[in-house]
PDB file of N, CA and C in Angstrom:
ATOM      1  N   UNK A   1     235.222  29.751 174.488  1.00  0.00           N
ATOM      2  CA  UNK A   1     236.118  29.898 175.613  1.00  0.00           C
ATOM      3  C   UNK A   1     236.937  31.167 175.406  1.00  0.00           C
ATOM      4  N   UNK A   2     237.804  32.110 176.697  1.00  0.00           N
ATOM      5  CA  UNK A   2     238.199  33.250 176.363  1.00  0.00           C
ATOM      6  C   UNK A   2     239.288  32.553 176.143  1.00  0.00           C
ATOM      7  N   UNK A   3     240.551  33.952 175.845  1.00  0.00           N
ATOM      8  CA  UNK A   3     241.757  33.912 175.380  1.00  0.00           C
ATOM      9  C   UNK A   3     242.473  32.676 176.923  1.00  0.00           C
ATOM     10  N   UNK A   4     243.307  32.042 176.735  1.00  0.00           N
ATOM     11  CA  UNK A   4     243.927  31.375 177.788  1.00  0.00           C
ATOM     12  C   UNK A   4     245.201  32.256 178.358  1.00  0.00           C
ATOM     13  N   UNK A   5     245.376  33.055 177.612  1.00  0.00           N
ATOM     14  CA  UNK A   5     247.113  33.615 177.761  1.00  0.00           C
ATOM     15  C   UNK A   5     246.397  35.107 179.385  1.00  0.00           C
ATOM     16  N   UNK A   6     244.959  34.994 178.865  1.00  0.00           N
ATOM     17  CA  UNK A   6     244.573  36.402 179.664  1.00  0.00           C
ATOM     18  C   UNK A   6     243.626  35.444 180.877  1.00  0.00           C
ATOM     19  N   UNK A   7     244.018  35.779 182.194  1.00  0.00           N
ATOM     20  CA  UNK A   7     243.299  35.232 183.466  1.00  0.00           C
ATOM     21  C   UNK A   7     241.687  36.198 183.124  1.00  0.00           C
ATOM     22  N   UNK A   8     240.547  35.457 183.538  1.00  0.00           N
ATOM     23  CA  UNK A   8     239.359  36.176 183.902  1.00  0.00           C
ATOM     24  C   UNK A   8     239.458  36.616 185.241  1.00  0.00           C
ATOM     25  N   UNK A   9     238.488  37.726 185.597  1.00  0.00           N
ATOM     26  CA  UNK A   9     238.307  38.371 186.328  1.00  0.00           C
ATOM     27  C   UNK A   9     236.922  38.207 186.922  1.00  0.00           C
ATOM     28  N   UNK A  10     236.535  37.270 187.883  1.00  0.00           N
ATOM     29  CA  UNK A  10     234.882  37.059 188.299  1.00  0.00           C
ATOM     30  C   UNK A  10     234.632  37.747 189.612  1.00  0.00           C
ATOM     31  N   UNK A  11     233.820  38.764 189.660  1.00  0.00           N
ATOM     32  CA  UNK A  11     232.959  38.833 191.106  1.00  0.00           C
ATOM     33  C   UNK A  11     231.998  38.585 191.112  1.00  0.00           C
ATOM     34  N   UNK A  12     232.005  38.470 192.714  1.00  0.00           N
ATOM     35  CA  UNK A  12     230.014  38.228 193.077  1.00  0.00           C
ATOM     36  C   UNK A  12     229.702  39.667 194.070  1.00  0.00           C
ATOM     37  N   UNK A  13     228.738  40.447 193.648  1.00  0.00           N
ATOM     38  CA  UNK A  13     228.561  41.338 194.241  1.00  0.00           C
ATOM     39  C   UNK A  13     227.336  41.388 195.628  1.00  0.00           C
ATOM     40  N   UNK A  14     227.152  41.867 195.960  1.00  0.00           N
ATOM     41  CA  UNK A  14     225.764  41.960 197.007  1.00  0.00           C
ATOM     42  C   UNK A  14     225.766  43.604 196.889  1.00  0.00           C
ATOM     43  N   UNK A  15     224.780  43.753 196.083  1.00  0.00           N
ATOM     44  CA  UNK A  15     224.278  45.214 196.171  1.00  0.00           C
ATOM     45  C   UNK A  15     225.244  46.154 195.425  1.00  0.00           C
ATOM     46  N   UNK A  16     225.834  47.175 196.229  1.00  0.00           N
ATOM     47  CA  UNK A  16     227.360  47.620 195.651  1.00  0.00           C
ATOM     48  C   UNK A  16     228.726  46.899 196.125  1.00  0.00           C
ATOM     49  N   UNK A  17     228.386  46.023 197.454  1.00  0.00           N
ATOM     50  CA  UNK A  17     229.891  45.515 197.718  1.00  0.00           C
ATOM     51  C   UNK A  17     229.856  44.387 197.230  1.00  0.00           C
ATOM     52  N   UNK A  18     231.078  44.223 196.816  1.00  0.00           N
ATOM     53  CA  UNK A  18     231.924  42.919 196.433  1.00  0.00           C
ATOM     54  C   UNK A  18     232.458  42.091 197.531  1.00  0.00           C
ATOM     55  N   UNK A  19     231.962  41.008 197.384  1.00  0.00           N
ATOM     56  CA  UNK A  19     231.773  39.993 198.654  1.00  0.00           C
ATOM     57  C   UNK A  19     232.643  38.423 198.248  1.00  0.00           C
ATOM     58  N   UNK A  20     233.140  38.646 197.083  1.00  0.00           N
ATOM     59  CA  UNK A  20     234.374  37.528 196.841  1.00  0.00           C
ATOM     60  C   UNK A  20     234.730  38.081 195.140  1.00  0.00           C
ATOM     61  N   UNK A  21     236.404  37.672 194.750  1.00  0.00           N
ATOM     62  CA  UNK A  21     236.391  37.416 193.599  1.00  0.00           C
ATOM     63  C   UNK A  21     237.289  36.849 193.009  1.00  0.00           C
ATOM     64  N   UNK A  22     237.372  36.573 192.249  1.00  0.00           N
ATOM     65  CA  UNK A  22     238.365  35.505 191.732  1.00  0.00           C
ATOM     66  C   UNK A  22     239.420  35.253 190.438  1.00  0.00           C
ATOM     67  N   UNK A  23     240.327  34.988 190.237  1.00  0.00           N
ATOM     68  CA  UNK A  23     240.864  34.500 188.342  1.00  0.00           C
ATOM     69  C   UNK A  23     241.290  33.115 188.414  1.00  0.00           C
ATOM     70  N   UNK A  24     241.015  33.099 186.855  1.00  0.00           N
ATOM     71  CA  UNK A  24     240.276  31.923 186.536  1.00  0.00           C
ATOM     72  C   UNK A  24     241.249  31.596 185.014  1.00  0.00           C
ATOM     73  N   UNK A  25     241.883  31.202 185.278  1.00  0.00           N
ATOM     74  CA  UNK A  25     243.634  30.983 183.882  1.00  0.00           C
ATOM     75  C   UNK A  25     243.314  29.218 183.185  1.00  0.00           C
ATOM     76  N   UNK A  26     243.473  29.162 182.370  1.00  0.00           N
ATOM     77  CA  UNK A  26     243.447  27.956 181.543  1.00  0.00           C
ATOM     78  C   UNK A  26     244.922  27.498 181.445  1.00  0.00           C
ATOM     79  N   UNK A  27     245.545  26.377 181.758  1.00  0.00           N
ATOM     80  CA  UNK A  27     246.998  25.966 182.126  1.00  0.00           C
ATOM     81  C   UNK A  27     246.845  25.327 180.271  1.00  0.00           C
ATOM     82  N   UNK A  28     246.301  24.523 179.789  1.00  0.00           N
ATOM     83  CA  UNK A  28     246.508  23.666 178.518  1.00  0.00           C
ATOM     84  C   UNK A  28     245.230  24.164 177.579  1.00  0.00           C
ATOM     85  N   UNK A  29     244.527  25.085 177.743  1.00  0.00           N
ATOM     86  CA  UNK A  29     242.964  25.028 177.173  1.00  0.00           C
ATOM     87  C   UNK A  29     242.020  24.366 177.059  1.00  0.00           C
ATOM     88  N   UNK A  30     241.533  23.915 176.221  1.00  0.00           N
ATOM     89  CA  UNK A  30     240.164  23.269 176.212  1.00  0.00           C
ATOM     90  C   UNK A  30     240.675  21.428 176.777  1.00  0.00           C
ATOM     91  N   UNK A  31     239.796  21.004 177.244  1.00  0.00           N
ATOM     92  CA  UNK A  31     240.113  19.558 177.907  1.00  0.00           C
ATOM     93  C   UNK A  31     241.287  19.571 178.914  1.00  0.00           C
ATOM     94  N   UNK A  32     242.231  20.590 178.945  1.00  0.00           N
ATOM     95  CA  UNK A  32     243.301  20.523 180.088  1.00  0.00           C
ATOM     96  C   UNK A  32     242.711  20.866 182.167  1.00  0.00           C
ATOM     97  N   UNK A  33     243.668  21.718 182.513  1.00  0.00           N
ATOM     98  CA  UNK A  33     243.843  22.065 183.721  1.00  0.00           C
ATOM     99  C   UNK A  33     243.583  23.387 183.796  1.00  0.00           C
ATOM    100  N   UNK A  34     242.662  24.231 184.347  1.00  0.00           N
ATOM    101  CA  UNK A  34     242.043  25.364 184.737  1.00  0.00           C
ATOM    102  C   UNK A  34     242.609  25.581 186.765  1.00  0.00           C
ATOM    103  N   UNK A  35     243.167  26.814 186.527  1.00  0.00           N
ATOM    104  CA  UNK A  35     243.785  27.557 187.834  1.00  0.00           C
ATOM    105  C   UNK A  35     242.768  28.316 188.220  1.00  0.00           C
ATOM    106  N   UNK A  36     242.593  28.760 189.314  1.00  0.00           N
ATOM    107  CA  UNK A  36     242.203  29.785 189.939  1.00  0.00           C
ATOM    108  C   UNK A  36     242.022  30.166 191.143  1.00  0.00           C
ATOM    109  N   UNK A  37     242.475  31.149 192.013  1.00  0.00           N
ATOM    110  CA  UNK A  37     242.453  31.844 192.787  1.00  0.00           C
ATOM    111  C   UNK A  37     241.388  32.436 193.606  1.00  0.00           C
ATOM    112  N   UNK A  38     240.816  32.143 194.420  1.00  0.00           N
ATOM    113  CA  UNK A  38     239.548  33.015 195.307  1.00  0.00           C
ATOM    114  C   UNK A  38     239.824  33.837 196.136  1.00  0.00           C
ATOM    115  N   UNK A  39     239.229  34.917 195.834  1.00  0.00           N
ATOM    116  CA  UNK A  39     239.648  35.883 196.863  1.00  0.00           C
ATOM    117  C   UNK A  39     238.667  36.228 197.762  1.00  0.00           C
ATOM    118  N   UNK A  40     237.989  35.926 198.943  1.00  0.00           N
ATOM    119  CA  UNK A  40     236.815  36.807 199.761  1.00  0.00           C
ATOM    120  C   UNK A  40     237.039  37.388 200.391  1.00  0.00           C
ATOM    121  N   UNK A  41     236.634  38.638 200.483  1.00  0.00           N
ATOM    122  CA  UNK A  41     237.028  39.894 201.281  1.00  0.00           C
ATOM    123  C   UNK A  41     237.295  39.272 202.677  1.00  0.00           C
ATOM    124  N   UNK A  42     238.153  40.210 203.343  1.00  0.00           N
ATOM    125  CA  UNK A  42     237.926  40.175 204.927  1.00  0.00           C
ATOM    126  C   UNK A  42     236.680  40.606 205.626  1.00  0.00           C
ATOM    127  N   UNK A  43     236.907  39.612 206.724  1.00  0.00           N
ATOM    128  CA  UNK A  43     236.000  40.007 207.552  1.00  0.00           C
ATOM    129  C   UNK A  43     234.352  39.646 207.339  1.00  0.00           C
ATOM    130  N   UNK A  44     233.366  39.814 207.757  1.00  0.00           N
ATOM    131  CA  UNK A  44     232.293  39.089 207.929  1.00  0.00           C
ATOM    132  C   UNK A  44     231.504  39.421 206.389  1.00  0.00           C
ATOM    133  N   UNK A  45     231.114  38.411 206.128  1.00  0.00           N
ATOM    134  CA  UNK A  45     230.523  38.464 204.736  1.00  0.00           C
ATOM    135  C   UNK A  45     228.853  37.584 205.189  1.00  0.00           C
ATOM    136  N   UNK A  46     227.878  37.691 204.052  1.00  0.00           N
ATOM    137  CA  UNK A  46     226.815  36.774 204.747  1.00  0.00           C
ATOM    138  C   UNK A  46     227.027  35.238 204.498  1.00  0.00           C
ATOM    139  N   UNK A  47     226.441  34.585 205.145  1.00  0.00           N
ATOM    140  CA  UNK A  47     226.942  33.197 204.756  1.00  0.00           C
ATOM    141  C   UNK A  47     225.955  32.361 203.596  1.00  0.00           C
ATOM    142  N   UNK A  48     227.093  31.882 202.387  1.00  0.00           N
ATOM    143  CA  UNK A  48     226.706  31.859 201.453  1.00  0.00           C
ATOM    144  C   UNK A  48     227.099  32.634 200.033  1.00  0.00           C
ATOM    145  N   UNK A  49     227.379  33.288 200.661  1.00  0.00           N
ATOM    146  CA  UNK A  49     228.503  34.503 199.531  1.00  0.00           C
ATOM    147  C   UNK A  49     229.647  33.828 198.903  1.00  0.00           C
ATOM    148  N   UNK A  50     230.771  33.567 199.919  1.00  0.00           N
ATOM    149  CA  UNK A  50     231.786  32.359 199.308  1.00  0.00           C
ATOM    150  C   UNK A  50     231.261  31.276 198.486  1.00  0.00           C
ATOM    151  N   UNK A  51     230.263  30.607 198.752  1.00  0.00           N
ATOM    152  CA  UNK A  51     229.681  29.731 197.960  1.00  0.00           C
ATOM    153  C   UNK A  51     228.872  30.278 196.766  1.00  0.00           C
ATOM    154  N   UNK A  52     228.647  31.154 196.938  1.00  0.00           N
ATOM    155  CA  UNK A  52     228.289  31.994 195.350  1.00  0.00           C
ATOM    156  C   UNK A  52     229.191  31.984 194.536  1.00  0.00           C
ATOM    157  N   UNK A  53     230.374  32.347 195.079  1.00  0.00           N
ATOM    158  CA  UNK A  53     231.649  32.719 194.314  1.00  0.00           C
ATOM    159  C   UNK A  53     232.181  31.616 193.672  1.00  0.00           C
ATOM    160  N   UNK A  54     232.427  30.388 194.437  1.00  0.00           N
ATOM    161  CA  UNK A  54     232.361  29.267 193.820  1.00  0.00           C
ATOM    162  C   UNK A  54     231.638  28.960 193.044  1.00  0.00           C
ATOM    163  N   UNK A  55     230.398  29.013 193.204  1.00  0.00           N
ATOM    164  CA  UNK A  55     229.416  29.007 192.221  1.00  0.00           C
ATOM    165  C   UNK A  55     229.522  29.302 190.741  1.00  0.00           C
ATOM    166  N   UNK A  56     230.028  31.037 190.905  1.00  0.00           N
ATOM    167  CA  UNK A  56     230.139  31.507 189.905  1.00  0.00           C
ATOM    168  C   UNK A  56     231.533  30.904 188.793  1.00  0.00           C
ATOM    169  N   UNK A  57     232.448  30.575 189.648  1.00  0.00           N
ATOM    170  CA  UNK A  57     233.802  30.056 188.848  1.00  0.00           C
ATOM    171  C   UNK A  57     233.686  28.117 188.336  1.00  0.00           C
ATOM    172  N   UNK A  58     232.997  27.773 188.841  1.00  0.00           N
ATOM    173  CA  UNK A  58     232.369  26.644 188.210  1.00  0.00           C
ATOM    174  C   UNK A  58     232.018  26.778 187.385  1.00  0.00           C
ATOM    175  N   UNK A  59     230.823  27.541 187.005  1.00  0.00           N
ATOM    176  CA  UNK A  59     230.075  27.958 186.273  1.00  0.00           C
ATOM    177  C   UNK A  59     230.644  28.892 184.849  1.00  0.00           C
ATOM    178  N   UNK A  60     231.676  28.721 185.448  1.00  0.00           N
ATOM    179  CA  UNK A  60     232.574  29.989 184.055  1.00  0.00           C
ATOM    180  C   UNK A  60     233.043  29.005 182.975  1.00  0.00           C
ATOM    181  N   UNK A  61     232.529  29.701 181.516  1.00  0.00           N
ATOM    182  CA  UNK A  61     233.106  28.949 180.413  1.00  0.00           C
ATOM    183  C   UNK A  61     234.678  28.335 180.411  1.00  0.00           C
ATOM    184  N   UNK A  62     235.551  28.484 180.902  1.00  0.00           N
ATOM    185  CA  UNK A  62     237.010  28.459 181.372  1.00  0.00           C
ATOM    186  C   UNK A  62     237.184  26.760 182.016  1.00  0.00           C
ATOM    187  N   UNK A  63     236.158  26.810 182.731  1.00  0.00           N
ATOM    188  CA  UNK A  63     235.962  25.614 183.974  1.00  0.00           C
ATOM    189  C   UNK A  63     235.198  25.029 183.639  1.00  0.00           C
ATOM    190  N   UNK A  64     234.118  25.069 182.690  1.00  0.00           N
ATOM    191  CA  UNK A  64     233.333  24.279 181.954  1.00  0.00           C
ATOM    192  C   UNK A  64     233.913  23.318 180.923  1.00  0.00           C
ATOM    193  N   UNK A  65     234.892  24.267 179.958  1.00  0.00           N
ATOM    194  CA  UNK A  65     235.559  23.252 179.477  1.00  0.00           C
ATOM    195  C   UNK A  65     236.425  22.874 179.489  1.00  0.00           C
ATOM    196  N   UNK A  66     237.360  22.551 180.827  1.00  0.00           N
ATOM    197  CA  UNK A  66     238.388  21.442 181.325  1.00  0.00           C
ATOM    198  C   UNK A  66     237.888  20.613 182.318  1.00  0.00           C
ATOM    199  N   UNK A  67     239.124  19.592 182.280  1.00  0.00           N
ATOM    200  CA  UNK A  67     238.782  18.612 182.981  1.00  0.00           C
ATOM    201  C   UNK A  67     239.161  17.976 184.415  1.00  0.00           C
ATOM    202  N   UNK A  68     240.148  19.703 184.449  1.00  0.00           N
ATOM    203  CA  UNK A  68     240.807  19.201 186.541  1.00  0.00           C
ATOM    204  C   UNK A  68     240.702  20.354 186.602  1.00  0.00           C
ATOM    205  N   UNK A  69     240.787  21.177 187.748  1.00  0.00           N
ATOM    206  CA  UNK A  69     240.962  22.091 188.563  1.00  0.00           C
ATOM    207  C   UNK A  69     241.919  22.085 189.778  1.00  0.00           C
ATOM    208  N   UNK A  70     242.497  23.201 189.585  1.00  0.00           N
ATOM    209  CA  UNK A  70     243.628  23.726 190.868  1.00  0.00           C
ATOM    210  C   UNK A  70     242.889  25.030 190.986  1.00  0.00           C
ATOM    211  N   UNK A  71     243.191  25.329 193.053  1.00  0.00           N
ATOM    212  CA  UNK A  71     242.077  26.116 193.046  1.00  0.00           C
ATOM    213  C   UNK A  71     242.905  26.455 194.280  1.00  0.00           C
ATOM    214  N   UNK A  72     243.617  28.000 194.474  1.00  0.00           N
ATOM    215  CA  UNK A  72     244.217  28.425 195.818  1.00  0.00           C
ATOM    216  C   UNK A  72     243.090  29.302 196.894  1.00  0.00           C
ATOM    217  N   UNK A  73     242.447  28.881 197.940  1.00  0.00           N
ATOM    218  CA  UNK A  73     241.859  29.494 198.518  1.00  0.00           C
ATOM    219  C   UNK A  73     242.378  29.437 199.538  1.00  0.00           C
ATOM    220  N   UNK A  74     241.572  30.954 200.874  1.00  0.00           N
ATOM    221  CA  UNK A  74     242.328  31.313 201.605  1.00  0.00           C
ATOM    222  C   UNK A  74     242.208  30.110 203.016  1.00  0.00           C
ATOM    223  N   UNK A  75     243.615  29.664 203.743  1.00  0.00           N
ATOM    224  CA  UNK A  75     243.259  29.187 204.489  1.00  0.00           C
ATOM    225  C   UNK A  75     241.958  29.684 205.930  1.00  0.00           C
ATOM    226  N   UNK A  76     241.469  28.268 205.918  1.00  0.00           N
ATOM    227  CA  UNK A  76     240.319  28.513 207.053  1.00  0.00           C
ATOM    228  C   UNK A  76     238.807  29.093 206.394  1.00  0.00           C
ATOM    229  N   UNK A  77     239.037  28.791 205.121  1.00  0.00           N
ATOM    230  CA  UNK A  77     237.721  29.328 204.381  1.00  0.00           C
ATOM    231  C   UNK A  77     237.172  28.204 204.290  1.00  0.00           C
ATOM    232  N   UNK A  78     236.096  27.467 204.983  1.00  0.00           N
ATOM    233  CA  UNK A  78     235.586  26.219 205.066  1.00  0.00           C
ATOM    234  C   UNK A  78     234.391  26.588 204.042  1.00  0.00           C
ATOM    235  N   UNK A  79     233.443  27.320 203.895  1.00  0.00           N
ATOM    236  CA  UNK A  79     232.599  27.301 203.189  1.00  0.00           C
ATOM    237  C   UNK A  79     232.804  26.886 201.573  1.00  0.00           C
ATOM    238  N   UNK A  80     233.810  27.690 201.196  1.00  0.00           N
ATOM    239  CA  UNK A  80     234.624  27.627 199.866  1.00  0.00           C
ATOM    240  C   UNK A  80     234.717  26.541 199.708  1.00  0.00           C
ATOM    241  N   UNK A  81     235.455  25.591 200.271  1.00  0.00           N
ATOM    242  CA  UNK A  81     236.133  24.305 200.315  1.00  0.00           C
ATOM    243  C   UNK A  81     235.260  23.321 200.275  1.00  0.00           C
ATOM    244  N   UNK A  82     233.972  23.618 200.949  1.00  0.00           N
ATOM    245  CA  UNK A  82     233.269  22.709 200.830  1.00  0.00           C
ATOM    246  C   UNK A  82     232.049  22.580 200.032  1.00  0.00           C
ATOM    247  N   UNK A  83     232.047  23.961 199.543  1.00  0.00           N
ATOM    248  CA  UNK A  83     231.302  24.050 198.132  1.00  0.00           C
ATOM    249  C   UNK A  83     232.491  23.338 196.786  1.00  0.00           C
ATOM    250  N   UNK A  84     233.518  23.682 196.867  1.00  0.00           N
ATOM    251  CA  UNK A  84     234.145  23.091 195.542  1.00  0.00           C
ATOM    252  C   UNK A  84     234.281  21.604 196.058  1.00  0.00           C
ATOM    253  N   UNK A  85     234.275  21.004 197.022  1.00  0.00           N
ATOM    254  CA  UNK A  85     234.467  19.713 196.912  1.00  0.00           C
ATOM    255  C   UNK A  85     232.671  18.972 196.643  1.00  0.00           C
ATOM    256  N   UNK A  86     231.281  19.790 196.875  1.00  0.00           N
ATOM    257  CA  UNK A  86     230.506  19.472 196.106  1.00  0.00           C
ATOM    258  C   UNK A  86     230.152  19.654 194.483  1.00  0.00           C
ATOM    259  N   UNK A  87     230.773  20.351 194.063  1.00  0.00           N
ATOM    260  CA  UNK A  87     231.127  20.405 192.552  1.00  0.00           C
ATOM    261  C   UNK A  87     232.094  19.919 191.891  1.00  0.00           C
ATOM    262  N   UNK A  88     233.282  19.413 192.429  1.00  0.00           N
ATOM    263  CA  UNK A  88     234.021  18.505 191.709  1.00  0.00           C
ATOM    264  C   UNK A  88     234.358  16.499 192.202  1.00  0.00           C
ATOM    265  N   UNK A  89     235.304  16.177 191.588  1.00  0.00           N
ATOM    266  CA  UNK A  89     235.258  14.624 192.606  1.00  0.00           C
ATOM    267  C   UNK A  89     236.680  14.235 192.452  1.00  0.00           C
ATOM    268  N   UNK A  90     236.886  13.535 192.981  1.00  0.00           N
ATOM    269  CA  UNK A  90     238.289  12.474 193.265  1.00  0.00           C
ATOM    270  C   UNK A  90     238.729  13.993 193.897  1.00  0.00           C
ATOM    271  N   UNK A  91     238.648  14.750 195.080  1.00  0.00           N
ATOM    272  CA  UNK A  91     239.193  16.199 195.547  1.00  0.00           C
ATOM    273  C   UNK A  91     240.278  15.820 196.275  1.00  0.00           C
ATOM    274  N   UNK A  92     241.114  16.801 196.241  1.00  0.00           N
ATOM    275  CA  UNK A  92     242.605  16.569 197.508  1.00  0.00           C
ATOM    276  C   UNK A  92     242.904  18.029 197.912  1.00  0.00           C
ATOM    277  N   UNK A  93     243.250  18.399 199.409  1.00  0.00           N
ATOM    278  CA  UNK A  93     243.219  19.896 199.913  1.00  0.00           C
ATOM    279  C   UNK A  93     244.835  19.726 200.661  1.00  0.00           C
ATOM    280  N   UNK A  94     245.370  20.360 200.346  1.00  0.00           N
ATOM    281  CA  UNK A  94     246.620  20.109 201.354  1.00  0.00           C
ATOM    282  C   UNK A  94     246.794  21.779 201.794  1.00  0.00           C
ATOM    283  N   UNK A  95     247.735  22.607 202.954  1.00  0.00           N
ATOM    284  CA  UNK A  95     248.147  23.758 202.914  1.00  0.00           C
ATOM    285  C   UNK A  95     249.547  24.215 202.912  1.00  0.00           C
ATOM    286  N   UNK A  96     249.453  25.126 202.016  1.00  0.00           N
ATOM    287  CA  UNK A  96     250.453  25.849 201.491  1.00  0.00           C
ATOM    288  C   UNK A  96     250.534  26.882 201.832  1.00  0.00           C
ATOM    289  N   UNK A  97     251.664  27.414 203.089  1.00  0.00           N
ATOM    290  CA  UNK A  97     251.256  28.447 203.791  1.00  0.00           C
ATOM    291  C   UNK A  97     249.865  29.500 204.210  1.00  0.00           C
ATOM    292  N   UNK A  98     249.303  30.148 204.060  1.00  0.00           N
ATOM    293  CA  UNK A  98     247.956  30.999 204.472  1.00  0.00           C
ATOM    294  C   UNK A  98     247.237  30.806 203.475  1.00  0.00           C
ATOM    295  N   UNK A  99     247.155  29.513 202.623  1.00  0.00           N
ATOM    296  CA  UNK A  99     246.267  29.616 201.896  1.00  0.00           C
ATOM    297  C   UNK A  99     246.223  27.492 201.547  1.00  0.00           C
ATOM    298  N   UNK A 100     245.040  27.287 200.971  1.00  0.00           N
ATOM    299  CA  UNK A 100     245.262  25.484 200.777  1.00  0.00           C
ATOM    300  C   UNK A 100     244.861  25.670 198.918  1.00  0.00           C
ATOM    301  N   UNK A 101     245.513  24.728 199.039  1.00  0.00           N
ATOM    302  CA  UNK A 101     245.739  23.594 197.276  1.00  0.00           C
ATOM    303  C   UNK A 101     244.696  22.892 197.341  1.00  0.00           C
ATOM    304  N   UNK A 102     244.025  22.996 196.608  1.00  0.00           N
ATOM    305  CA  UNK A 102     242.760  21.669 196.480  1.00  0.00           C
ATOM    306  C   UNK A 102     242.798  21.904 194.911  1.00  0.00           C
ATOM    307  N   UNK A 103     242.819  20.258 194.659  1.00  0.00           N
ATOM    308  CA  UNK A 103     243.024  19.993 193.380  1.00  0.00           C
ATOM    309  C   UNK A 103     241.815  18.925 192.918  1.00  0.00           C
ATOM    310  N   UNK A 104     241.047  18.746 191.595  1.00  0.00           N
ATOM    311  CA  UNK A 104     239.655  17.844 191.895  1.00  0.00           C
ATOM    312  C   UNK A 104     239.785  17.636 190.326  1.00  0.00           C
ATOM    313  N   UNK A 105     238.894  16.354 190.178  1.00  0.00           N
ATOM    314  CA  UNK A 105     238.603  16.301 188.547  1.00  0.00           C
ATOM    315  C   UNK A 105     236.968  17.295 188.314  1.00  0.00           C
ATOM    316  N   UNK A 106     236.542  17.596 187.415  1.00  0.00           N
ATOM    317  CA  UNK A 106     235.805  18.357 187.161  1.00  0.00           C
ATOM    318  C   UNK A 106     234.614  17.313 186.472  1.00  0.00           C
ATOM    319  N   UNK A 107     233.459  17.330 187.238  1.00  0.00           N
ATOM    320  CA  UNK A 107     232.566  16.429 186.430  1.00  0.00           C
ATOM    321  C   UNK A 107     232.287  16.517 184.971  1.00  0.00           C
ATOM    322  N   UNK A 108     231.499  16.236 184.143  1.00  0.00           N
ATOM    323  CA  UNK A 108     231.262  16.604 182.738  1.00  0.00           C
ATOM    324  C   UNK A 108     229.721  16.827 182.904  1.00  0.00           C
ATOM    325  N   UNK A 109     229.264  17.892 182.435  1.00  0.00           N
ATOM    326  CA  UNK A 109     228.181  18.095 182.130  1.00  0.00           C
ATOM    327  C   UNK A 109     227.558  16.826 181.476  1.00  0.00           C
ATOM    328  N   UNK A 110     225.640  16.736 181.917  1.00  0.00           N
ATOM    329  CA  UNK A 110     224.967  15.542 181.556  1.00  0.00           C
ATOM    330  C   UNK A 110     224.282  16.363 180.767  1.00  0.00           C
ATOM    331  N   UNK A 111     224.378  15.420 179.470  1.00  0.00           N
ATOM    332  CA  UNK A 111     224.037  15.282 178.317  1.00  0.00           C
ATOM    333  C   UNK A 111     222.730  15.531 178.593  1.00  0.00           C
ATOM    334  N   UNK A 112     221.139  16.246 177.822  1.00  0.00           N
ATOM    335  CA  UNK A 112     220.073  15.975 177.967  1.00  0.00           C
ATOM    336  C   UNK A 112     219.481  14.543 177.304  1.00  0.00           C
ATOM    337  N   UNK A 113     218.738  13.749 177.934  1.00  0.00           N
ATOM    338  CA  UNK A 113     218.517  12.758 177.861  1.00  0.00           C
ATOM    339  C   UNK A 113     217.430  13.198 176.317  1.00  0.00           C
ATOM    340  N   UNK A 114     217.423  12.145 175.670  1.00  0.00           N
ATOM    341  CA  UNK A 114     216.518  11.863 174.314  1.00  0.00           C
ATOM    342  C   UNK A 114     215.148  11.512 174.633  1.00  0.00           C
ATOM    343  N   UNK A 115     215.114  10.971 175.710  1.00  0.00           N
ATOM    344  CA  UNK A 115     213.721   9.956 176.748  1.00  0.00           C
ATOM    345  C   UNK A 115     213.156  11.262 177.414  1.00  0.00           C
ATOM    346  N   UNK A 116     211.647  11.305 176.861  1.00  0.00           N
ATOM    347  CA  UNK A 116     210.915  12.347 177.915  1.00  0.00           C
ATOM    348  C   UNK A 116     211.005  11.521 179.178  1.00  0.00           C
ATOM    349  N   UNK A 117     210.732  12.338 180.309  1.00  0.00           N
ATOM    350  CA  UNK A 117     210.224  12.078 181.590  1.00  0.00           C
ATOM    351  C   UNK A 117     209.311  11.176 181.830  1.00  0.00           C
ATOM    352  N   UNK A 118     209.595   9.857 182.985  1.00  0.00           N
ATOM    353  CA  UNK A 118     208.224   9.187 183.053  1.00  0.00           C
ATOM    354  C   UNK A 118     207.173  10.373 183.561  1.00  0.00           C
ATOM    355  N   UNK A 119     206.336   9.697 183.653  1.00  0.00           N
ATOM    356  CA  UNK A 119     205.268  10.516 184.414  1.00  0.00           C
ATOM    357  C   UNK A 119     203.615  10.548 183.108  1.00  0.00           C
TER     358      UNK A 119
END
């Protein structure tokens, strides 16, 4: 896991433009509460991009190993919102001026099973 005291810095690019990005702060470190911020550019992006971005901050060692998430995205960003509420559970979204609070527990990665595959 990185330093907690220093926020990460994630983009998702398309080509040369940058099409969302984000920081990504550890509140307690390992097993605690992970912050972060999304940023997607203005204006028309392709659809699916925001959900990359999510993608990508899920996916970040930071958010891998805690166990809630707080997550400020911009209000009216439905894609966002509804990609992090398929990656996390027990979710709650409220708004906080031009932007919403959604707060979620963070699943735990599944173990690889010991049992090959039927088949």
């Amino acid at each position: 896991m990185t330093n907690p005291e220093v926020p990460r810095h994630i983009e998702v690019k398309e080509g040369d433009r940058t099409v969302g990005a984000a920081e990504v702060s550890t509140a307690q470190g390992a097993e605690g509460t992970v912050r972060t911020s999304l940023y997607p550019p203005s204006g028309h992006v392709a659809p699916g991009s925001r959900a990359s971005l999510v993608d990508a901050v899920m996916d970040s060692p930071e958010v891998q190993g805690s166990s809630r998430l707080e997550a400020t995205v911009p209000l009216g960003d439905g894609e966002s919102l509804e990609r992090l509420r398929q990656r996390t559970r027990e979710a709650a979204t409220r708004p906080a001026g031009s932007t919403a609070l959604f707060d979620a527990d963070i699943p735990r990665a599944e173990a690889p099973s010991a049992e090959p595959p039927p088949g």
